[in-house]
N, C-alpha and C. Protein backbone atom coordinates (compact mmCIF):
# COMPACT_ATOMS: atom_id res chain seq x y z
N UNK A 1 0.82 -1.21 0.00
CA UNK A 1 0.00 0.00 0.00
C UNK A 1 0.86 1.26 0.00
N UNK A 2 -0.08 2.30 -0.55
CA UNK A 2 1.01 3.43 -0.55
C UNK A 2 0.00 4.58 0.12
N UNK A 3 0.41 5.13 0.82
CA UNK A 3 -0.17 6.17 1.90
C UNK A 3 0.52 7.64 1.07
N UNK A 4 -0.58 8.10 0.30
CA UNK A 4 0.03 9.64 -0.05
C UNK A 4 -0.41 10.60 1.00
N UNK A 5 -1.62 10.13 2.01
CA UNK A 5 -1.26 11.33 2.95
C UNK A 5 -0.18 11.37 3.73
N UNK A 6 1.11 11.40 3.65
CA UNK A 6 2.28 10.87 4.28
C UNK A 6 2.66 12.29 4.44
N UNK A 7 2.64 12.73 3.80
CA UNK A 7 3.69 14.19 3.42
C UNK A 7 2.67 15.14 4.28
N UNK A 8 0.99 15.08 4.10
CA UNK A 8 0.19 15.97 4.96
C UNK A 8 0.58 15.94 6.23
N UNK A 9 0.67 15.05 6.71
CA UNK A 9 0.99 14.42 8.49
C UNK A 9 2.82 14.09 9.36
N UNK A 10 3.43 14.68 7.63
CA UNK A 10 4.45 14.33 8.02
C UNK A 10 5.19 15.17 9.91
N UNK A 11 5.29 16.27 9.51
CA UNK A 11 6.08 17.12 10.55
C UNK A 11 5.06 16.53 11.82
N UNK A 12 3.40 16.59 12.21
CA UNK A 12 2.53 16.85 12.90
C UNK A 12 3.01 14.96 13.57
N UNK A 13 3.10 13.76 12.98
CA UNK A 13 3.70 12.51 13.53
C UNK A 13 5.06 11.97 13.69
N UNK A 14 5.97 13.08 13.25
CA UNK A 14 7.14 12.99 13.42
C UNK A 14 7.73 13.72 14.43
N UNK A 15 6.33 14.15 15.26
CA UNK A 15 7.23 15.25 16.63
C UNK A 15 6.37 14.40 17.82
N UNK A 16 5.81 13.13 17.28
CA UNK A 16 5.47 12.26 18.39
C UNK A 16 6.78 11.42 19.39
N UNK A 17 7.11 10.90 20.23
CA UNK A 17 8.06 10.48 20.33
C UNK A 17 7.84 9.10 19.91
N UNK A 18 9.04 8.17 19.82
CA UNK A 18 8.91 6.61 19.89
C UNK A 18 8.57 5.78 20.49
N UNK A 19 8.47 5.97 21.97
CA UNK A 19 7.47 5.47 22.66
C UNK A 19 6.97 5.27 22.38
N UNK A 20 5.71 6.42 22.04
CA UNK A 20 4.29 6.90 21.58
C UNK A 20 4.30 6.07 20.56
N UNK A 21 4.61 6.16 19.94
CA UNK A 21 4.44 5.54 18.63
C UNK A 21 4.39 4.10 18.70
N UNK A 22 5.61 3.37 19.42
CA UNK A 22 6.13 1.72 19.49
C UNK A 22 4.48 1.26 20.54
N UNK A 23 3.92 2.15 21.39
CA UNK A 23 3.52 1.84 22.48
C UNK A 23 1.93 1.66 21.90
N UNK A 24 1.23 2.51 20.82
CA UNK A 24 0.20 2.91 20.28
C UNK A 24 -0.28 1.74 18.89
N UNK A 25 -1.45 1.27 19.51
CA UNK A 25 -1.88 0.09 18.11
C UNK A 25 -2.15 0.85 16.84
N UNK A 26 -2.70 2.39 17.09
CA UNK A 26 -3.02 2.88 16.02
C UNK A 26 -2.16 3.80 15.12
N UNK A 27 -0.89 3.28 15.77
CA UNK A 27 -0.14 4.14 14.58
C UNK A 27 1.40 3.15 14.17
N UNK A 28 0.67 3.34 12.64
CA UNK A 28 1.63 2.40 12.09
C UNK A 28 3.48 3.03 11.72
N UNK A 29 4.40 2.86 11.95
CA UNK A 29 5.48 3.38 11.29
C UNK A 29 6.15 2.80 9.54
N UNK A 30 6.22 3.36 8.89
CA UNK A 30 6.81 3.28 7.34
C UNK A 30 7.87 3.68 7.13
N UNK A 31 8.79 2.83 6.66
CA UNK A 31 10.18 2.69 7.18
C UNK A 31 10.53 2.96 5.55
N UNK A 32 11.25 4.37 5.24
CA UNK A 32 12.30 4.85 3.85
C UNK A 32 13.46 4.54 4.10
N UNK A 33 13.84 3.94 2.99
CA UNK A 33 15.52 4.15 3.15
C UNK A 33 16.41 3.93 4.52
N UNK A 34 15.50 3.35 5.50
CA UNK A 34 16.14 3.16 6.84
C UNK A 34 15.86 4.12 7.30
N UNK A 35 14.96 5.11 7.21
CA UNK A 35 14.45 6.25 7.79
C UNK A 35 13.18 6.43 8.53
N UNK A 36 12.95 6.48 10.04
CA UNK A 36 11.58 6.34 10.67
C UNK A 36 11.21 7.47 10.66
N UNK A 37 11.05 7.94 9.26
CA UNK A 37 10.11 9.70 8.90
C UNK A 37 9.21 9.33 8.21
N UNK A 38 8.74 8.33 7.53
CA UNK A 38 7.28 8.13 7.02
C UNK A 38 6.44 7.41 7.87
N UNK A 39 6.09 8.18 9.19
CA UNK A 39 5.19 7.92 9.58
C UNK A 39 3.44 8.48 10.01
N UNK A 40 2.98 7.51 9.81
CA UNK A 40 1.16 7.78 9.53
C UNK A 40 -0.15 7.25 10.34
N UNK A 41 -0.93 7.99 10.67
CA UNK A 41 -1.76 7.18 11.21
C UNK A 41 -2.59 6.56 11.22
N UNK A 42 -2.56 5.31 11.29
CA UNK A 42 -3.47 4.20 10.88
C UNK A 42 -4.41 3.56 12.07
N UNK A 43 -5.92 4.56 11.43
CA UNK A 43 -7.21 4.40 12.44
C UNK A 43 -7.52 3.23 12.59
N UNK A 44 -7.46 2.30 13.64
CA UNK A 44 -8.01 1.05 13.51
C UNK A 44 -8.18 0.32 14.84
């Protein structure tokens, strides 16, 4: 799948910490280039 709202949400889920993120069912991380900056949130 490809998530183009990536870039809308970028800065606003990238100032979450990792915790938050590792700790949270609803948010998925999308891994570039070895890079944990495409991340998005996935309602579920």
């Amino acid at each position: 799948m490809e998530y183009d709202v990536k870039e809308k949400y970028w800065k606003v889920v990238t100032s979450i910490p990792d915790s938050v993120l590792k700790s949270s069912p609803c948010i998925a991380t999308l891994q570039s280039g070895g890079r944990n900056q495409d991340r998005i949130f996935v309602m579920g």
